[in-house]
C-alpha atoms as a PDB file:
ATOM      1  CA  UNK A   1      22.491   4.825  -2.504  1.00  0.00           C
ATOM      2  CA  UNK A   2      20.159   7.785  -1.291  1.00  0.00           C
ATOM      3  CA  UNK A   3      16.534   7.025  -1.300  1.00  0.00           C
ATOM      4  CA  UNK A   4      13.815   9.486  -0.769  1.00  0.00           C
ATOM      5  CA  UNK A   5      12.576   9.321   3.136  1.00  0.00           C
ATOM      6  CA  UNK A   6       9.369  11.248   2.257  1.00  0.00           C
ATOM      7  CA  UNK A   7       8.453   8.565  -0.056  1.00  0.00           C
ATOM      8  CA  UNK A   8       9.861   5.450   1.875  1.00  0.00           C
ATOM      9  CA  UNK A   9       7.731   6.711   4.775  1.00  0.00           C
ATOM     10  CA  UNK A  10       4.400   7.483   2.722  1.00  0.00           C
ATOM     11  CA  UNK A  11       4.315   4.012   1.602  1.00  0.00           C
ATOM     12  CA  UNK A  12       4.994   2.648   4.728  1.00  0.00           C
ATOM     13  CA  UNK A  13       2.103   4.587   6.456  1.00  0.00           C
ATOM     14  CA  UNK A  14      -0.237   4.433   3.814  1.00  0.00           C
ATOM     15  CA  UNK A  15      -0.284   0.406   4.313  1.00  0.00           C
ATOM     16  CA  UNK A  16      -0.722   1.122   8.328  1.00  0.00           C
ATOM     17  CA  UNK A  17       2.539  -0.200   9.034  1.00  0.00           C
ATOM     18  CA  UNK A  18       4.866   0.528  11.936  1.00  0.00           C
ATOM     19  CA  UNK A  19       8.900   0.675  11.502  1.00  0.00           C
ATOM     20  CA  UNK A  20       8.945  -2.328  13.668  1.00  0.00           C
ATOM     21  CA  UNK A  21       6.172  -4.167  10.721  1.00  0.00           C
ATOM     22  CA  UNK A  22       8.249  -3.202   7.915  1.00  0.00           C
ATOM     23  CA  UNK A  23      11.603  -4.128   9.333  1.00  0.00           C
ATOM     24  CA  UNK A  24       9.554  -7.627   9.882  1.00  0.00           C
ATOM     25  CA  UNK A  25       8.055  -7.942   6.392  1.00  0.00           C
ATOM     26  CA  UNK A  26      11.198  -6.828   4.510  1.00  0.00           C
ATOM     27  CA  UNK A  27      13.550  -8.825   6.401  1.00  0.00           C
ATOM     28  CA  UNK A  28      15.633  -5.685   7.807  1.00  0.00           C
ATOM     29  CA  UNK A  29      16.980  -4.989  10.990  1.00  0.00           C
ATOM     30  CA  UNK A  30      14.662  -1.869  12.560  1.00  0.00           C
ATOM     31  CA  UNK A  31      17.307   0.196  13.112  1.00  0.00           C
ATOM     32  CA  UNK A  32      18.311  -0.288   9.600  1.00  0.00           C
ATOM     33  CA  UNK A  33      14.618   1.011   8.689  1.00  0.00           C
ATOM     34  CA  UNK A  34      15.092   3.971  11.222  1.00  0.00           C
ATOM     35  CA  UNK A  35      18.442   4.698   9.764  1.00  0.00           C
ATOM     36  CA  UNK A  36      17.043   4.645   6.492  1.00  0.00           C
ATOM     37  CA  UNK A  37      13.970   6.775   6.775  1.00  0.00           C
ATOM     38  CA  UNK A  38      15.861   9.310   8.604  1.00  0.00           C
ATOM     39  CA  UNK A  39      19.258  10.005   6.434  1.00  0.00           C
ATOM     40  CA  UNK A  40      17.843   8.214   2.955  1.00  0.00           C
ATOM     41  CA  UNK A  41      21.322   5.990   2.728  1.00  0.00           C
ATOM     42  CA  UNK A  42      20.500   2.517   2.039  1.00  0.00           C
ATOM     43  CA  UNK A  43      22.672   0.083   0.632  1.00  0.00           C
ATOM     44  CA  UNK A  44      21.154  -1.781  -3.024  1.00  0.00           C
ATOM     45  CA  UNK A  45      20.272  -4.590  -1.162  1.00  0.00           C
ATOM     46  CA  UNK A  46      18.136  -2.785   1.565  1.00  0.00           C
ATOM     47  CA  UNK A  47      16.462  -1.079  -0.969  1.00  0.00           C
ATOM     48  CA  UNK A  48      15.680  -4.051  -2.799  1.00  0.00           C
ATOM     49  CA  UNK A  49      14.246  -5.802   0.051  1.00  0.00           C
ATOM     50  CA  UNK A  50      11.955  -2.164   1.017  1.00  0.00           C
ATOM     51  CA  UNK A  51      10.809  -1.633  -2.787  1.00  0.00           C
ATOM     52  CA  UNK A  52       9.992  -5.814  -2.949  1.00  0.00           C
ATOM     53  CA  UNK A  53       7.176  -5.107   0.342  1.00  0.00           C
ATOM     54  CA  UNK A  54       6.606  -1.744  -0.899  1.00  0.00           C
ATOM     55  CA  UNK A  55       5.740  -2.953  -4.421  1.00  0.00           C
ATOM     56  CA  UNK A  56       7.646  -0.228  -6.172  1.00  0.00           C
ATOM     57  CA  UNK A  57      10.835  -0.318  -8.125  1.00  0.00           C
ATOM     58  CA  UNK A  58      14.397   0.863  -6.392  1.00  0.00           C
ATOM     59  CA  UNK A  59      14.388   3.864  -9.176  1.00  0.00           C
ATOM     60  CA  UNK A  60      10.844   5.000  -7.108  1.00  0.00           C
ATOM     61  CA  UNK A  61      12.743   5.164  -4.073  1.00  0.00           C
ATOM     62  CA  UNK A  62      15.506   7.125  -4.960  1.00  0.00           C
ATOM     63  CA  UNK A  63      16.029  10.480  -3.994  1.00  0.00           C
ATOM     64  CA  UNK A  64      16.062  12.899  -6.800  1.00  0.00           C
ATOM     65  CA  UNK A  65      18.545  15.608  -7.654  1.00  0.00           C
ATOM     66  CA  UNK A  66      19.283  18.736  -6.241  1.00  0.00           C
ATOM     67  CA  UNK A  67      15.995  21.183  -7.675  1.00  0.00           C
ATOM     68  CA  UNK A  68      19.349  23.645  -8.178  1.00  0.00           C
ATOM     69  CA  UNK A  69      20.647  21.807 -10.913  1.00  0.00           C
ATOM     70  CA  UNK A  70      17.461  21.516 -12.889  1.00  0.00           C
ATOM     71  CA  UNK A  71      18.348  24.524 -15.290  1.00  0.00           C
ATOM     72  CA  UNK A  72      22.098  23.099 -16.219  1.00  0.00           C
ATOM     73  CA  UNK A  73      20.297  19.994 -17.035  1.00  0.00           C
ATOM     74  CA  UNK A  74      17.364  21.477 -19.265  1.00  0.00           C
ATOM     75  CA  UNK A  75      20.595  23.567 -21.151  1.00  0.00           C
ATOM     76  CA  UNK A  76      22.326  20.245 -21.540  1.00  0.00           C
ATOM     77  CA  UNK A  77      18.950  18.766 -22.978  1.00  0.00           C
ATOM     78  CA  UNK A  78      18.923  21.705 -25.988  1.00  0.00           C
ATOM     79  CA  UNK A  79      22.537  21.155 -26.713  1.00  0.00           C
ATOM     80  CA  UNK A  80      24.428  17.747 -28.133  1.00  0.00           C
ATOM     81  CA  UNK A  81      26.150  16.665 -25.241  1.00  0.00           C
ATOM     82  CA  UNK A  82      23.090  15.657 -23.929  1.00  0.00           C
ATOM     83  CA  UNK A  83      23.477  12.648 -26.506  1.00  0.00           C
ATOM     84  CA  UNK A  84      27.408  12.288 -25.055  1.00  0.00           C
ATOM     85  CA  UNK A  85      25.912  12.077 -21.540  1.00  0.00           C
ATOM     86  CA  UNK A  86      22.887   9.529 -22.279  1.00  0.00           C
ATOM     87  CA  UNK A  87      26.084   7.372 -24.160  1.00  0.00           C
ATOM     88  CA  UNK A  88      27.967   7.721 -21.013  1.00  0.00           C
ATOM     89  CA  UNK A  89      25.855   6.943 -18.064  1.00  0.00           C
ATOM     90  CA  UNK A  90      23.507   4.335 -19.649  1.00  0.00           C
ATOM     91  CA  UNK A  91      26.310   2.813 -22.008  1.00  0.00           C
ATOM     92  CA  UNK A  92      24.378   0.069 -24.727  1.00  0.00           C
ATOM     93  CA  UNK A  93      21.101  -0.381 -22.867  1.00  0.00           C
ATOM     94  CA  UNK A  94      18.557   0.414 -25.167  1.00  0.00           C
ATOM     95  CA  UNK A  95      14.242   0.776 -24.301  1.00  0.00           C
ATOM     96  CA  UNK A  96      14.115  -2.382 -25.968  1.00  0.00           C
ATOM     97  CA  UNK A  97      16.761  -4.408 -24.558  1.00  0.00           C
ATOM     98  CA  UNK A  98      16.445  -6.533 -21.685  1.00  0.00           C
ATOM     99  CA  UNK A  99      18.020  -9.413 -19.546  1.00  0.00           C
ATOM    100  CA  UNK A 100      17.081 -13.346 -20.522  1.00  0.00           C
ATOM    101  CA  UNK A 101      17.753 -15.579 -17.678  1.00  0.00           C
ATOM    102  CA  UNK A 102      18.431 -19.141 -17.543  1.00  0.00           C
ATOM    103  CA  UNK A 103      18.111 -20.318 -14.100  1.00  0.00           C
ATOM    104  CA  UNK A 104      17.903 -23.305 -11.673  1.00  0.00           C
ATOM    105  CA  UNK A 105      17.151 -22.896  -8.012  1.00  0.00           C
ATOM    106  CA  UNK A 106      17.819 -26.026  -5.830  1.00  0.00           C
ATOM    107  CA  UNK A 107      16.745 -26.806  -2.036  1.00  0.00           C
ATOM    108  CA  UNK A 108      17.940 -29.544  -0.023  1.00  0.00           C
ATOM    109  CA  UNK A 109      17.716 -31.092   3.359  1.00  0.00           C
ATOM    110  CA  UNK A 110      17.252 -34.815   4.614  1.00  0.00           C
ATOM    111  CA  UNK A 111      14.549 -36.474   3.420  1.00  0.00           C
ATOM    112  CA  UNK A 112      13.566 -33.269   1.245  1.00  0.00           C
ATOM    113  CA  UNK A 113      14.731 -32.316  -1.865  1.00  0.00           C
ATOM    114  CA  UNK A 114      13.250 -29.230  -4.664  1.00  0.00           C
ATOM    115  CA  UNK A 115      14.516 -27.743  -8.075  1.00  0.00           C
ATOM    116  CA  UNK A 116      12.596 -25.826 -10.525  1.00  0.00           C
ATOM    117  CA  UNK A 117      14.341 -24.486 -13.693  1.00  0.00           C
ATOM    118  CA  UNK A 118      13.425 -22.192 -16.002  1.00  0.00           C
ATOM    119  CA  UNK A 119      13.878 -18.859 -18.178  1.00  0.00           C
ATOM    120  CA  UNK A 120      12.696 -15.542 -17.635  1.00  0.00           C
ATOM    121  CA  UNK A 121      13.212 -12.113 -19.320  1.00  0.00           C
ATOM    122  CA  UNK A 122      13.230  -8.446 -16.894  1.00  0.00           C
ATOM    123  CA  UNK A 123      13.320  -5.300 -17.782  1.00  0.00           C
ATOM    124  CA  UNK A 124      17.134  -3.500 -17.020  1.00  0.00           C
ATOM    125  CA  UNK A 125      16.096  -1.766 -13.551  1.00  0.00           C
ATOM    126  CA  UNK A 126      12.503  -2.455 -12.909  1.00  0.00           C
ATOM    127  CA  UNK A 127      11.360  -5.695 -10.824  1.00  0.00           C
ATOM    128  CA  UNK A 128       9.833  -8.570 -11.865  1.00  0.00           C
ATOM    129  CA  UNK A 129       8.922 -11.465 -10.492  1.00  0.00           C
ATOM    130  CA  UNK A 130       8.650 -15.113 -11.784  1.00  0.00           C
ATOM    131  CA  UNK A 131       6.050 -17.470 -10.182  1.00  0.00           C
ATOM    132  CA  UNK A 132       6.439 -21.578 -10.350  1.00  0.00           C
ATOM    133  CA  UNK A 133       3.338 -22.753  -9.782  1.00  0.00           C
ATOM    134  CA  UNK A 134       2.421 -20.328  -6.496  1.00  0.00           C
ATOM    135  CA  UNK A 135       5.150 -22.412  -4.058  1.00  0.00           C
ATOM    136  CA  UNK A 136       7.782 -20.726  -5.577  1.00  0.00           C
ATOM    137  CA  UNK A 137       8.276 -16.284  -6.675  1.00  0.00           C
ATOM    138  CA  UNK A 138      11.558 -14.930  -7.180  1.00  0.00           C
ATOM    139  CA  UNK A 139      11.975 -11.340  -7.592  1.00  0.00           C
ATOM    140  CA  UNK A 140      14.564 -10.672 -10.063  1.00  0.00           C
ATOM    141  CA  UNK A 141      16.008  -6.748 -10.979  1.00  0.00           C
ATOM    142  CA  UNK A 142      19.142  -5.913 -13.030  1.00  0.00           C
ATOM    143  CA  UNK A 143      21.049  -2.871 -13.849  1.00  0.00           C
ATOM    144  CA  UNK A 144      24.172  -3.118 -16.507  1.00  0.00           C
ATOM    145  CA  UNK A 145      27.789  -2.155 -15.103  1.00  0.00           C
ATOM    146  CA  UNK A 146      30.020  -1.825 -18.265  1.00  0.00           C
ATOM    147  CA  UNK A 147      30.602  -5.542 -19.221  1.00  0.00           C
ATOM    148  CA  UNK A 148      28.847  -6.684 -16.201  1.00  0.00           C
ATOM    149  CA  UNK A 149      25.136  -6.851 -14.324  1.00  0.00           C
ATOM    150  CA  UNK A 150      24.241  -6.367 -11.036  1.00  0.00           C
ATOM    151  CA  UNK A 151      21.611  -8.902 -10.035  1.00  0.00           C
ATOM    152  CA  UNK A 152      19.207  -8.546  -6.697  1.00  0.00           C
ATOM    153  CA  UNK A 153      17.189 -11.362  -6.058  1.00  0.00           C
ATOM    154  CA  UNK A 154      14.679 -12.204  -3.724  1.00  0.00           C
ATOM    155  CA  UNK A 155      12.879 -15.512  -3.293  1.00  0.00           C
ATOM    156  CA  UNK A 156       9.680 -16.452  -1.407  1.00  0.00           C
ATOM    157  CA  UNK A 157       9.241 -20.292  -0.857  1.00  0.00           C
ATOM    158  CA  UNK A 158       5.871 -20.747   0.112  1.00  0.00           C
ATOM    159  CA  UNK A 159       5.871 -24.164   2.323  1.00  0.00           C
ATOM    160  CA  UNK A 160       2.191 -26.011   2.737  1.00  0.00           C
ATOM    161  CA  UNK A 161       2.473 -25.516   7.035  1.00  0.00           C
ATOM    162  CA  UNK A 162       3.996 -21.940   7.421  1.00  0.00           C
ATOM    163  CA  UNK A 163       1.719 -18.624   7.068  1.00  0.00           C
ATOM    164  CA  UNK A 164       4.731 -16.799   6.115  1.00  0.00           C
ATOM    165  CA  UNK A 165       6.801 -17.660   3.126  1.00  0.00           C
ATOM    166  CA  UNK A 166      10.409 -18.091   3.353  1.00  0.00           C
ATOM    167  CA  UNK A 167      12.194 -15.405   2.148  1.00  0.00           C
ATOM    168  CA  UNK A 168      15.918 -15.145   1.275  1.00  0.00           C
ATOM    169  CA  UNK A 169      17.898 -12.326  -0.377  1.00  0.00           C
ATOM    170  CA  UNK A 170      21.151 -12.067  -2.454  1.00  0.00           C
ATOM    171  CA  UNK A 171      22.651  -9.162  -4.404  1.00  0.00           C
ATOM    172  CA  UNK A 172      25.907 -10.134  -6.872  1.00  0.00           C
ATOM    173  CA  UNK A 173      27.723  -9.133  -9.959  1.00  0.00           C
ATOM    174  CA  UNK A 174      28.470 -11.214 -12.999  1.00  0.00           C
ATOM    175  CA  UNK A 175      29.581 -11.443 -16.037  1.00  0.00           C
ATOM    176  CA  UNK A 176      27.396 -11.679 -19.196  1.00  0.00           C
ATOM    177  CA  UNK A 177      27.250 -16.096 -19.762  1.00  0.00           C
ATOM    178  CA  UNK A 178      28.739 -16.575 -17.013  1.00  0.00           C
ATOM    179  CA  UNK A 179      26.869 -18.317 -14.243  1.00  0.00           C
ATOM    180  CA  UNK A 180      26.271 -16.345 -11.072  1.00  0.00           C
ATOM    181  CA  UNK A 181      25.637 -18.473  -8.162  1.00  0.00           C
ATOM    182  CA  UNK A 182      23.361 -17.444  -4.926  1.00  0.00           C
ATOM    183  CA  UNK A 183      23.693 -19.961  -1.827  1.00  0.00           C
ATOM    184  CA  UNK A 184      22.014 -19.754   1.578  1.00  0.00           C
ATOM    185  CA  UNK A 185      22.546 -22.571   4.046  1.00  0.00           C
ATOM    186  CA  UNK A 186      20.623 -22.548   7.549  1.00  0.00           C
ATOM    187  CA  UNK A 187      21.674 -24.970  10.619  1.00  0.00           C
ATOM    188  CA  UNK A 188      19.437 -27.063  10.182  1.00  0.00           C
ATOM    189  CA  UNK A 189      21.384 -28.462   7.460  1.00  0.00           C
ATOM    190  CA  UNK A 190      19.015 -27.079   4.638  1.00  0.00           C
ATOM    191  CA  UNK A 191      20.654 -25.560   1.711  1.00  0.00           C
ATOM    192  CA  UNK A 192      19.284 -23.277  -1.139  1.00  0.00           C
ATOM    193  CA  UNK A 193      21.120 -22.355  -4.460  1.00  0.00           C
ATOM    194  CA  UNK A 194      20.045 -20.175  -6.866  1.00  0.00           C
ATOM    195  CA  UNK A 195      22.328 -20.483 -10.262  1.00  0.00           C
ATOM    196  CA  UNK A 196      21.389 -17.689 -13.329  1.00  0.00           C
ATOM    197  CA  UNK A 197      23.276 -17.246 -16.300  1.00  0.00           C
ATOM    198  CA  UNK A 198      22.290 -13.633 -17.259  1.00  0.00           C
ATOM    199  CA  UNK A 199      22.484 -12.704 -21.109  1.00  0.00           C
ATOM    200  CA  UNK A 200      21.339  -9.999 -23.586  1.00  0.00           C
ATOM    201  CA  UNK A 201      18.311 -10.074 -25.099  1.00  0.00           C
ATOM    202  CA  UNK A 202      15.280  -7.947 -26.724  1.00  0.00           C
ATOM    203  CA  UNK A 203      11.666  -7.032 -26.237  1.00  0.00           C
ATOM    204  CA  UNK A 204      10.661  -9.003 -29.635  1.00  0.00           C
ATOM    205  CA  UNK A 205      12.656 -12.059 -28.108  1.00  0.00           C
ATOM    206  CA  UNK A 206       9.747 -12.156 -25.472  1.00  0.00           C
ATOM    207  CA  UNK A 207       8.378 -15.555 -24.917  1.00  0.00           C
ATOM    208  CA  UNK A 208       4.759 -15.717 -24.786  1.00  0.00           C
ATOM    209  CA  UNK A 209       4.560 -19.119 -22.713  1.00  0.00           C
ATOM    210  CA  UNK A 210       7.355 -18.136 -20.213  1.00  0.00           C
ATOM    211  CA  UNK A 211       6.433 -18.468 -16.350  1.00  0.00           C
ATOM    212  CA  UNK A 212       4.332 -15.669 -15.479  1.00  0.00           C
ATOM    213  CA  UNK A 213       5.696 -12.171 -15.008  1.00  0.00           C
ATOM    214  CA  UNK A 214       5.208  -8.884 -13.276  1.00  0.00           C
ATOM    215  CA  UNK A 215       6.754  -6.183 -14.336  1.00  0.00           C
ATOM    216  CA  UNK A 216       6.988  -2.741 -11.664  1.00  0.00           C
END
């Protein structure tokens, strides 16, 4: 994926932040946040985790295309294949369309065990993320691959001793119903499991007393 380095590094500045503070805060390696501000090529997951810190969605980060090919693209606009090509890339994802998800995430260690289950609904391709009560906000994003989804996650356990939350990360593909599982396991011998089953479903589905949501 290219992103735009102009923009990555605006938003980065504009919060006073060094490469070293946003490698820190987004859980990247720096010289994956030097590699990525210079040449723009960031892998989904690394652009996740910047437009998560960065507040932004992955679509603001991308680099646009070529200024050259602006005219072929308004010609294609005036003529029908412009229908044809909207068919093609974006295949059955409609404005009002977007992804319900049945979840349960699970952590466990000696003498301390946590799940929280719910549902939420996100907008295909924008962020949002689902709060439990303040100890618990997982970012969710989608984006449809034929008969599949792409899901990014990020979740911030907030524990009652640490400043910082605990933050884990998991990017994965799965099919619509099926259950897509996320696992992290630390030495410690403390696990975490994030389980969504990912399905189809519309704007007028909504649920007004879901968990809190933020859309971006």
């Amino acid at each position: 994926m290219q992103l735009n380095t102009d923009r990555i590094r605006a938003a980065r500045e504009s919060r006073g932040w060094s490469q070293s503070q946003l490698a820190r805060v987004s859980g990247l390696g720096l010289r994956t946040v030097q590699r990525i501000e210079s040449s723009g090529s960031a892998s989904f997951e690394s652009a996740t985790a910047l437009a998560s810190v960065l507040e932004v969605g992955v679509t603001d980060l991308r680099a646009r295309s070529n200024a050259g090919h602006r005219n072929t693209w308004l010609a294609l606009c005036g003529s029908g294949l412009f229908a044809v090509l909207v068919a093609l890339v974006y295949g059955n994802v409609r404005a009002e369309d977007v992804l319900l998800l049945d979840y349960v995430y699970e952590r466990a260690a000696p003498g301390d065990t946590f799940t929280a289950r719910s549902e939420f609904r996100v907008h295909f391709e924008k962020t949002a993320t689902a709060d439990l009560g303040g100890r618990l906000e997982i970012d969710f994003r989608g984006e449809e691959q034929a008969d599949t989804v792409e899901l990014a996650v990020v979740v911030y356990e907030h524990g009652q001793d640490q400043n910082e939350p605990t933050i884990v990360r998991g990017v994965t593909s799965g099919r619509y119903g099926e259950p897509i599982v996320y696992r992290w396991k630390k030495a410690e011998a403390m696990e975490r499991r994030l389980t969504v089953i990912p399905t189809r479903s519309t704007i007028s589905g909504w649920l007004s007393d879901s968990p809190s949501k933020t859309q971006r």
